[in-house]
C-alpha atoms as a PDB file:
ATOM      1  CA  UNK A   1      82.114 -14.684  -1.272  1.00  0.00           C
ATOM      2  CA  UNK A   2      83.848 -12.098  -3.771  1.00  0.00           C
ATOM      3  CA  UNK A   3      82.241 -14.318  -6.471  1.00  0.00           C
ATOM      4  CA  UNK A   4      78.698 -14.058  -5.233  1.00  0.00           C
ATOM      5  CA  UNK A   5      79.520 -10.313  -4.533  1.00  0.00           C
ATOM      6  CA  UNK A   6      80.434  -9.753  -8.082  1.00  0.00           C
ATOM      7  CA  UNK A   7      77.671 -11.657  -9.573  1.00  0.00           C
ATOM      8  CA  UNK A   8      75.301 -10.267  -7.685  1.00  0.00           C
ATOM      9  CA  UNK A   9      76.096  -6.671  -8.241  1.00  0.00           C
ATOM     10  CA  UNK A  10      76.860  -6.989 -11.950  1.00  0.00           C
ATOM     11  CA  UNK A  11      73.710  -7.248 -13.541  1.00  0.00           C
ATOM     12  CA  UNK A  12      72.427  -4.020 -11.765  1.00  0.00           C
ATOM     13  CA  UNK A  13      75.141  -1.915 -12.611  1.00  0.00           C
ATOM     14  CA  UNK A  14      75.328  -2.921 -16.519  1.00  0.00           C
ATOM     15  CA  UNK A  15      72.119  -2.221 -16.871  1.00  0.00           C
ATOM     16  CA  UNK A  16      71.861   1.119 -14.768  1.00  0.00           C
ATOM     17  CA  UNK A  17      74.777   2.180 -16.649  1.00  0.00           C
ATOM     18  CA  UNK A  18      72.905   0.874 -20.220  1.00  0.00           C
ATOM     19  CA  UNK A  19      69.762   3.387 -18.970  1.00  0.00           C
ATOM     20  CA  UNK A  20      72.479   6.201 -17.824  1.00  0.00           C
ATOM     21  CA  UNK A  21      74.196   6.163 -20.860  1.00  0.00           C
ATOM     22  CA  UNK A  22      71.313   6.626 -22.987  1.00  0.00           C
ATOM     23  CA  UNK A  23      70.594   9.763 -21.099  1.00  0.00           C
ATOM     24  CA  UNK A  24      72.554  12.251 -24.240  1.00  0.00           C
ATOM     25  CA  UNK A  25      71.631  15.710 -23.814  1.00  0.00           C
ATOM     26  CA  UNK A  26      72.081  16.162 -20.238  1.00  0.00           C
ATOM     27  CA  UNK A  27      73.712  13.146 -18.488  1.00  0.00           C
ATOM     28  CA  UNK A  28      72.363  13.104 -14.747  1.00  0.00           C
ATOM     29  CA  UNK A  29      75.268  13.733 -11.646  1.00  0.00           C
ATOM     30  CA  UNK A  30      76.666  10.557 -11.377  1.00  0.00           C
ATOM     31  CA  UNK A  31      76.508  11.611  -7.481  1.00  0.00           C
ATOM     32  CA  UNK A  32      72.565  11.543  -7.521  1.00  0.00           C
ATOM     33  CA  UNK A  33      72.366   8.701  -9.135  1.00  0.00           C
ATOM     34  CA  UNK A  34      74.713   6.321  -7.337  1.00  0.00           C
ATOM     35  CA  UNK A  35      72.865   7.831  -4.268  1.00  0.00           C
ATOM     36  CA  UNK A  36      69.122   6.414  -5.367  1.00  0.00           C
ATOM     37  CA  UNK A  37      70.982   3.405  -5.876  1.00  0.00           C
ATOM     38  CA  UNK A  38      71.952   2.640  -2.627  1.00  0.00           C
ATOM     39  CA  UNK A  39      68.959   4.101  -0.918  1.00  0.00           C
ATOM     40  CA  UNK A  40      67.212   1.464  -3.459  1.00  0.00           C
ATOM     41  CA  UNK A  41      69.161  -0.927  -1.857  1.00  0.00           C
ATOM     42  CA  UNK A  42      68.621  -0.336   1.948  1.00  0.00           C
ATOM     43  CA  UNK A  43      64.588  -0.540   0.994  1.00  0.00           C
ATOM     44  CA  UNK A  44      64.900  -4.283   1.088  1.00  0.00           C
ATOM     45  CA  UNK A  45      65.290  -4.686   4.381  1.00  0.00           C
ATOM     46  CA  UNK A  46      62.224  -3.121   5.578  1.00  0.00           C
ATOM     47  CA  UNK A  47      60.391  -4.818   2.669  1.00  0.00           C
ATOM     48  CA  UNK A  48      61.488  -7.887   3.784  1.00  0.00           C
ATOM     49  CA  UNK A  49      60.710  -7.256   7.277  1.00  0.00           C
ATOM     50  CA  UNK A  50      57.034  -6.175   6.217  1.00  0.00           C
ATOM     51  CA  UNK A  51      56.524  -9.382   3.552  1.00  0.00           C
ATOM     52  CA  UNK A  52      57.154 -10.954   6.641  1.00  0.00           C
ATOM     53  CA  UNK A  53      54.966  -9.964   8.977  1.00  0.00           C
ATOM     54  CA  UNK A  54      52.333 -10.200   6.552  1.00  0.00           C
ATOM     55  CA  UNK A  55      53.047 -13.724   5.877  1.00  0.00           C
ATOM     56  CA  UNK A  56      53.201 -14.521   9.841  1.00  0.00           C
ATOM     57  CA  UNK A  57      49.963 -12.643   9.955  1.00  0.00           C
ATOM     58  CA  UNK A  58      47.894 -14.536   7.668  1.00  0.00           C
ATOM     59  CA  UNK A  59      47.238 -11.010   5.904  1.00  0.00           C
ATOM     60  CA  UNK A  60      48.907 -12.811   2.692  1.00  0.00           C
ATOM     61  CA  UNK A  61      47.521 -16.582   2.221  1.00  0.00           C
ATOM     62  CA  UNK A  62      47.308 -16.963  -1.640  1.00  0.00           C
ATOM     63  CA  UNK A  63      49.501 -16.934  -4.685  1.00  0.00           C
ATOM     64  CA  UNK A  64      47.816 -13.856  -6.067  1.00  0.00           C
ATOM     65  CA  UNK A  65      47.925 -11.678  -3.053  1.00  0.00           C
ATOM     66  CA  UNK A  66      51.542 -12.718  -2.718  1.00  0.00           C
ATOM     67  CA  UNK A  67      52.013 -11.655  -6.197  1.00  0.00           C
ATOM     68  CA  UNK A  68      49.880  -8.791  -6.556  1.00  0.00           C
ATOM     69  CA  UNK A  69      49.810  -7.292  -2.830  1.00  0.00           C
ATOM     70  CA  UNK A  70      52.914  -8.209  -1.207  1.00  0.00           C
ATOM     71  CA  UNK A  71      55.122  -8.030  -3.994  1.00  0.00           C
ATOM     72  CA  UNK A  72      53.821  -6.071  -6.344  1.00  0.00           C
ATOM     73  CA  UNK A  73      52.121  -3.223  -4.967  1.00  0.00           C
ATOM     74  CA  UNK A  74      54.070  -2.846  -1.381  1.00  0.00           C
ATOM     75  CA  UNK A  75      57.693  -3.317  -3.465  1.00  0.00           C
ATOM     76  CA  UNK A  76      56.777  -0.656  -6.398  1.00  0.00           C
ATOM     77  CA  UNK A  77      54.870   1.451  -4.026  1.00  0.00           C
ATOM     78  CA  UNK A  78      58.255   1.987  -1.725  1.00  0.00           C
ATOM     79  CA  UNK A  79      60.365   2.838  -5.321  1.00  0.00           C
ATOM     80  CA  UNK A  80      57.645   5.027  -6.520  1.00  0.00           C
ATOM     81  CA  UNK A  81      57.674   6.985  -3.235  1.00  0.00           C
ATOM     82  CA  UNK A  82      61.690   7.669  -3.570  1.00  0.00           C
ATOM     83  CA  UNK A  83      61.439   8.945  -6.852  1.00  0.00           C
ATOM     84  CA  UNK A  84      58.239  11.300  -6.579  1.00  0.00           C
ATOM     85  CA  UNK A  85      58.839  12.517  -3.488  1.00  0.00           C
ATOM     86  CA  UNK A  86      62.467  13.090  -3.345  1.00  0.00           C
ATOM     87  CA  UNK A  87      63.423  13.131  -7.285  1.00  0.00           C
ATOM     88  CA  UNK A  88      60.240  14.453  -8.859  1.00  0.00           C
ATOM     89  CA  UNK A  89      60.917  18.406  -7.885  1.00  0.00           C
ATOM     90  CA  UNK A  90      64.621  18.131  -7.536  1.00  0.00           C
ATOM     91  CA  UNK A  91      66.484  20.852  -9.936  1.00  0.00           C
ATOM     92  CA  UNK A  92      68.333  17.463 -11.561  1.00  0.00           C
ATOM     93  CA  UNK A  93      65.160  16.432 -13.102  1.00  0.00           C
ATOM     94  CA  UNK A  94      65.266  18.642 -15.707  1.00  0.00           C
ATOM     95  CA  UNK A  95      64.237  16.158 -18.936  1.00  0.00           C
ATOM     96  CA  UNK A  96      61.542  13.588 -19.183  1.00  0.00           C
ATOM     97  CA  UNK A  97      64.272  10.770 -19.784  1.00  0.00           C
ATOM     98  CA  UNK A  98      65.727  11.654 -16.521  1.00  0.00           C
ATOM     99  CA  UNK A  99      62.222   9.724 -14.912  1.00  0.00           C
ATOM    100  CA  UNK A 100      63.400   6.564 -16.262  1.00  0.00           C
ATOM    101  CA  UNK A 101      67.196   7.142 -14.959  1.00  0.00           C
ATOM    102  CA  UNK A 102      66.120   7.414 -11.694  1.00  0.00           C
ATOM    103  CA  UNK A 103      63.542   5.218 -11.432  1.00  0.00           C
ATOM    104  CA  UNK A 104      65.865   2.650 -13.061  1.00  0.00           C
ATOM    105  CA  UNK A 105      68.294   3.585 -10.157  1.00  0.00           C
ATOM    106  CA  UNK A 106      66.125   3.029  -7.243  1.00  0.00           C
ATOM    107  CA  UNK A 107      64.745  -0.340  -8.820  1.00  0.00           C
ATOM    108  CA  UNK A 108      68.019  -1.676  -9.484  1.00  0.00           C
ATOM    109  CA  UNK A 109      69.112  -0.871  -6.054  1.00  0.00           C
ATOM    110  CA  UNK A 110      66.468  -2.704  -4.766  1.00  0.00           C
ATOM    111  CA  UNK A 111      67.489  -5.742  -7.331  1.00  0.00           C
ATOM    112  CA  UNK A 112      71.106  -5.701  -6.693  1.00  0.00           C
ATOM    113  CA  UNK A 113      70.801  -6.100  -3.089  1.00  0.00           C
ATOM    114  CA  UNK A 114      68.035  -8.762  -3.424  1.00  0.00           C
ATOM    115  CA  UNK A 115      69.667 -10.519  -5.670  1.00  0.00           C
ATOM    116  CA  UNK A 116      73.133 -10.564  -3.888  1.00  0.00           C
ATOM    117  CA  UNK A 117      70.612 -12.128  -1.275  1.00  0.00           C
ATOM    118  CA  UNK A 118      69.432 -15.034  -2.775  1.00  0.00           C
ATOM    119  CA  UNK A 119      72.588 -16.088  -4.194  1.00  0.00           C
ATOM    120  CA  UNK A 120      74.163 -16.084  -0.425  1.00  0.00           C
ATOM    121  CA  UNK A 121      71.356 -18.522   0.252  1.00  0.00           C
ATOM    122  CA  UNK A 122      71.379 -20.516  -2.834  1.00  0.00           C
ATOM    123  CA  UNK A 123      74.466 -20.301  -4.753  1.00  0.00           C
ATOM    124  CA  UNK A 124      75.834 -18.583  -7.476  1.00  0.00           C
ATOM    125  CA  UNK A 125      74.537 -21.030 -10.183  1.00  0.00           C
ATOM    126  CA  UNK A 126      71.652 -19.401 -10.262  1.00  0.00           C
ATOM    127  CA  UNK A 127      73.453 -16.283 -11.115  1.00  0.00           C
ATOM    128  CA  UNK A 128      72.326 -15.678 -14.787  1.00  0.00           C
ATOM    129  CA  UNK A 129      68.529 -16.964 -14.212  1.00  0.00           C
ATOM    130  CA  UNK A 130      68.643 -13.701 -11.469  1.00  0.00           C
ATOM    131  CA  UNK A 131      70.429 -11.958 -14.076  1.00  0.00           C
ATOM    132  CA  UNK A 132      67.555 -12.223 -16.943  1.00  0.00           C
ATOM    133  CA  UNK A 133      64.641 -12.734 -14.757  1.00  0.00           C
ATOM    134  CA  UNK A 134      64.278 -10.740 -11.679  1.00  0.00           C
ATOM    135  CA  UNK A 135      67.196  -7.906 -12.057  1.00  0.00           C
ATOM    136  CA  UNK A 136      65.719  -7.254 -15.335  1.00  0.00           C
ATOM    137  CA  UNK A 137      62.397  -6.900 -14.682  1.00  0.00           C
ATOM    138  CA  UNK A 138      62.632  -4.459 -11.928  1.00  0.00           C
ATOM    139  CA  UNK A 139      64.099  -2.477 -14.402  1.00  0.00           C
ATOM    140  CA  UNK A 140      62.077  -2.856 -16.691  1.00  0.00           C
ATOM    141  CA  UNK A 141      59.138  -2.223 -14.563  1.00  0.00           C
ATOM    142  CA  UNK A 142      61.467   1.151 -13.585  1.00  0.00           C
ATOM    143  CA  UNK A 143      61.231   2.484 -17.428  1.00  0.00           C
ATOM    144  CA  UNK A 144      57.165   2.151 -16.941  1.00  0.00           C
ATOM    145  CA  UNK A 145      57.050   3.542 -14.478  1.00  0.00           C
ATOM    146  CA  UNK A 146      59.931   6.288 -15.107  1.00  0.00           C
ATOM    147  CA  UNK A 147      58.807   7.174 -18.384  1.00  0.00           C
ATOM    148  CA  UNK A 148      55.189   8.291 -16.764  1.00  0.00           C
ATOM    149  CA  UNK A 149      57.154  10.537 -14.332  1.00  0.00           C
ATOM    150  CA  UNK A 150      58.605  12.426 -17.411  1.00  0.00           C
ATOM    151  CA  UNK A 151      55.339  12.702 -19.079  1.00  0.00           C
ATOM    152  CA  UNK A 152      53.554  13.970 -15.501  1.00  0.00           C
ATOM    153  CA  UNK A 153      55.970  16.541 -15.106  1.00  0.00           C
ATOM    154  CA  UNK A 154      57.036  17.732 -18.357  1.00  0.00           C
ATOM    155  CA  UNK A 155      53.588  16.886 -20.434  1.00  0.00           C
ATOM    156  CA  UNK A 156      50.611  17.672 -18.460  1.00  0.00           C
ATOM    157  CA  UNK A 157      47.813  15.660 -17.428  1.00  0.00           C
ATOM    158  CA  UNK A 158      49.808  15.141 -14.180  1.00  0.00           C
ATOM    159  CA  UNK A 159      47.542  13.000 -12.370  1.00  0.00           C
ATOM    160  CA  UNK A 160      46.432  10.734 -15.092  1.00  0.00           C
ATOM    161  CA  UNK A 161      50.139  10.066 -15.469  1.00  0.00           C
ATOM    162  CA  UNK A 162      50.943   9.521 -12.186  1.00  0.00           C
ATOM    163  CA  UNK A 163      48.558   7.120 -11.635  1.00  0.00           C
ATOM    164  CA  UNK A 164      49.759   5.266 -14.582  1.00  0.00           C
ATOM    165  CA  UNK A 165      53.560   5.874 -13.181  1.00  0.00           C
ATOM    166  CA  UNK A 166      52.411   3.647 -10.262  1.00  0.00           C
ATOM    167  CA  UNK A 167      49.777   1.290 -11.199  1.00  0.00           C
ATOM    168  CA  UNK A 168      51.354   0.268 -14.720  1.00  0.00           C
ATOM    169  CA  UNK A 169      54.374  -1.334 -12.069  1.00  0.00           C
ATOM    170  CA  UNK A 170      52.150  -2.629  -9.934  1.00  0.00           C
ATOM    171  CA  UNK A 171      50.134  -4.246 -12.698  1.00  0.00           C
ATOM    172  CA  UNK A 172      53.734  -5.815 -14.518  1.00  0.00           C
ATOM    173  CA  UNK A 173      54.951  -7.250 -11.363  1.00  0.00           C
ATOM    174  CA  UNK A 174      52.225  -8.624 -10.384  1.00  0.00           C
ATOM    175  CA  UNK A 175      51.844 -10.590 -13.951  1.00  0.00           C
ATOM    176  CA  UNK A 176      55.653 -11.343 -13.515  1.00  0.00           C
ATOM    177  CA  UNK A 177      55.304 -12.731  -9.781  1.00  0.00           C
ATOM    178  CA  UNK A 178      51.739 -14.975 -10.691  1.00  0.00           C
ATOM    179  CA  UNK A 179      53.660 -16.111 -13.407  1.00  0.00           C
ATOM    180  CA  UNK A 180      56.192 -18.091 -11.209  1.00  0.00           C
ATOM    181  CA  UNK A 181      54.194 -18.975  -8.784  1.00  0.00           C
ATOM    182  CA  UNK A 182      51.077 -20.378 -10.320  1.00  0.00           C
ATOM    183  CA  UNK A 183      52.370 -22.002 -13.567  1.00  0.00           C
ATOM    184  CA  UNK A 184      54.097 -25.246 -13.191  1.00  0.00           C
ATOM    185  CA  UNK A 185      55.573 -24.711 -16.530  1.00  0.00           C
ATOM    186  CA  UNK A 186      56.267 -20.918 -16.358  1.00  0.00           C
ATOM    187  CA  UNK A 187      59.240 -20.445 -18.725  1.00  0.00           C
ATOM    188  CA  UNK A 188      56.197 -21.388 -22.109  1.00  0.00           C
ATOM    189  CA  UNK A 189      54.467 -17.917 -20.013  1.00  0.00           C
ATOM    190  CA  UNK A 190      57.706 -15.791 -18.838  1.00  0.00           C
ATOM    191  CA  UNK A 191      60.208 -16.073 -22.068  1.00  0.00           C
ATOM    192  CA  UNK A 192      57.161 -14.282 -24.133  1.00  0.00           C
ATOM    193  CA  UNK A 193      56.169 -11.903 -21.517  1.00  0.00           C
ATOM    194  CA  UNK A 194      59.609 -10.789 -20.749  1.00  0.00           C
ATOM    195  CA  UNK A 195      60.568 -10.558 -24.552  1.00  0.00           C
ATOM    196  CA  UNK A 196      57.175  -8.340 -24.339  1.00  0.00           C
ATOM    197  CA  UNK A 197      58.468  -6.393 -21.297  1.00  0.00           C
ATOM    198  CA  UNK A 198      61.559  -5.238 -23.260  1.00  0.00           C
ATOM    199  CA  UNK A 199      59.936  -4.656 -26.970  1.00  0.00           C
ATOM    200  CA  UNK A 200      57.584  -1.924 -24.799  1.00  0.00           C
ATOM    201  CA  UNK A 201      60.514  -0.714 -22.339  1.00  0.00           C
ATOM    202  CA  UNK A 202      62.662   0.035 -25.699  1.00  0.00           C
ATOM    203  CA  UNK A 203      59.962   1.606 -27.056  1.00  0.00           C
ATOM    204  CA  UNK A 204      59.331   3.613 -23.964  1.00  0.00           C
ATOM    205  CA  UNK A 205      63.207   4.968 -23.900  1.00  0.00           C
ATOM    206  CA  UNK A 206      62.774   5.688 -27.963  1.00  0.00           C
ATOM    207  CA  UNK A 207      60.153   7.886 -26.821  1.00  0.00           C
ATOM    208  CA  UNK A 208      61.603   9.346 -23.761  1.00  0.00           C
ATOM    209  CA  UNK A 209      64.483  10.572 -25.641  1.00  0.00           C
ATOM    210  CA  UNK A 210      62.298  11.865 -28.774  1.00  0.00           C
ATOM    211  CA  UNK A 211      60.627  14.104 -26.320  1.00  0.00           C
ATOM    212  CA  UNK A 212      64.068  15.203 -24.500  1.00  0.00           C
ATOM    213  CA  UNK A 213      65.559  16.243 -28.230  1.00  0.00           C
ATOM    214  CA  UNK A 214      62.121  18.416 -28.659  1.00  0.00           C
ATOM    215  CA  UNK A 215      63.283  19.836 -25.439  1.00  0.00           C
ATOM    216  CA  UNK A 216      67.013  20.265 -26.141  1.00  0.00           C
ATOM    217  CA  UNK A 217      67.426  21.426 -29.384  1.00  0.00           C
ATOM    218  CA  UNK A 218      64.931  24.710 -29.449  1.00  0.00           C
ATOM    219  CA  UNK A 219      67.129  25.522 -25.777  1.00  0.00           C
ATOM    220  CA  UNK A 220      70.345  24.602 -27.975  1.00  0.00           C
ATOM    221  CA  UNK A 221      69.491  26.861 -30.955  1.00  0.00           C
ATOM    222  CA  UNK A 222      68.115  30.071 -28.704  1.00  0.00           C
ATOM    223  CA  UNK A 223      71.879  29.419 -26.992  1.00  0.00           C
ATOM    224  CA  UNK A 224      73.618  29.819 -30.544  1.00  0.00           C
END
């Protein structure tokens, strides 16, 4: 058990604390942060509870609504929510990098617990293919849609960046989720699109933290 524990958890944490780390002007409370991640975490079970009722329903019957609908849109709708309605105005976000911190929090909340999960129900072998595959794309997914929250609130056009904040997700997991379930050989499709996933996400936290030292150096030089 403490060995499915421990895999489990691990990927989430090393990674939140890769995305946390990068965070140099103005490092987030550790507090609020730990916080998103657990409320990430207790998301699931609703989630689960809802994919499954859709499922008994007949409201989800194909690959693609599976992928797009119940996955993609219903899971990055719920982390969205969290972060724009209970991070977005709080005094903490104070930077556009902060976005993806928190976003990357919730997500890998979510993950973590998921992932702990499915290794319960099928073993801890399949602890690195979690690891690489679904752990990191929801955080990946997280720096989308993270870096969008920065831009709404710090750059203007608010509601063209919003939208992107949530659709660009939406439109990722979806991709991610057809990916496995509609290709028989889907590691020739996943290894380049999550190699893709990262090369933008990088990118994405280059950027973020370009526009936080425009923001922290003017405030550091009218403090000398």
């Amino acid at each position: 058990m403490f060995a499915i524990i421990s895999a489990g958890i691990a990927p989430g944490l090393a990674l939140l604390s890769y995305f946390y780390l990068k965070d140099e002007y103005e490092a987030e409370p550790l507090s609020l942060v730990l916080r998103v991640f657990v409320f990430g975490a207790i998301l699931v079970f609703p989630i689960m509870f809802i994919q499954h009722v859709l499922k008994l329903e007949g409201v989800v019957t194909s690959d693609w609504a599976q992928a797009f609908f119940s996955s993609g849109l219903l899971e990055e709708f719920v982390k969205w929510f969290v972060v724009y309605f209970f991070i977005f105005d709080h005094p903490e976000f104070d930077e556009p990098y902060d976005g993806i911190v928190y976003s990357a929090s919730v997500s890998l909340g979510f993950a973590t617990l998921e992932n702990i999960l499915y290794l319960f129900a099928n073993g801890v072998e399949f602890a690195v293919t979690r690891a690489l595959l679904p752990v990191s794309s929801h955080a990946l997914f997280a720096v989308m849609m993270g870096f969008y929250l920065g831009k709404a609130k710090f750059q203007g056009r608010r509601q063209l960046y919003l939208v992107l904040s949530f659709l660009l997700p939406v439109f990722l997991h979806g991709t991610y989720d057809v990916i496995l379930l509609t290709q028989e050989k889907w590691a020739y499709y996943m290894v380049p699109f999550m190699l893709m996933l990262w090369w933008i996400a990088l990118r994405k936290v280059k950027q973020a933290k370009g526009i936080d030292a425009r923001v922290a150096i003017p405030s550091i030089k009218s403090q000398a």
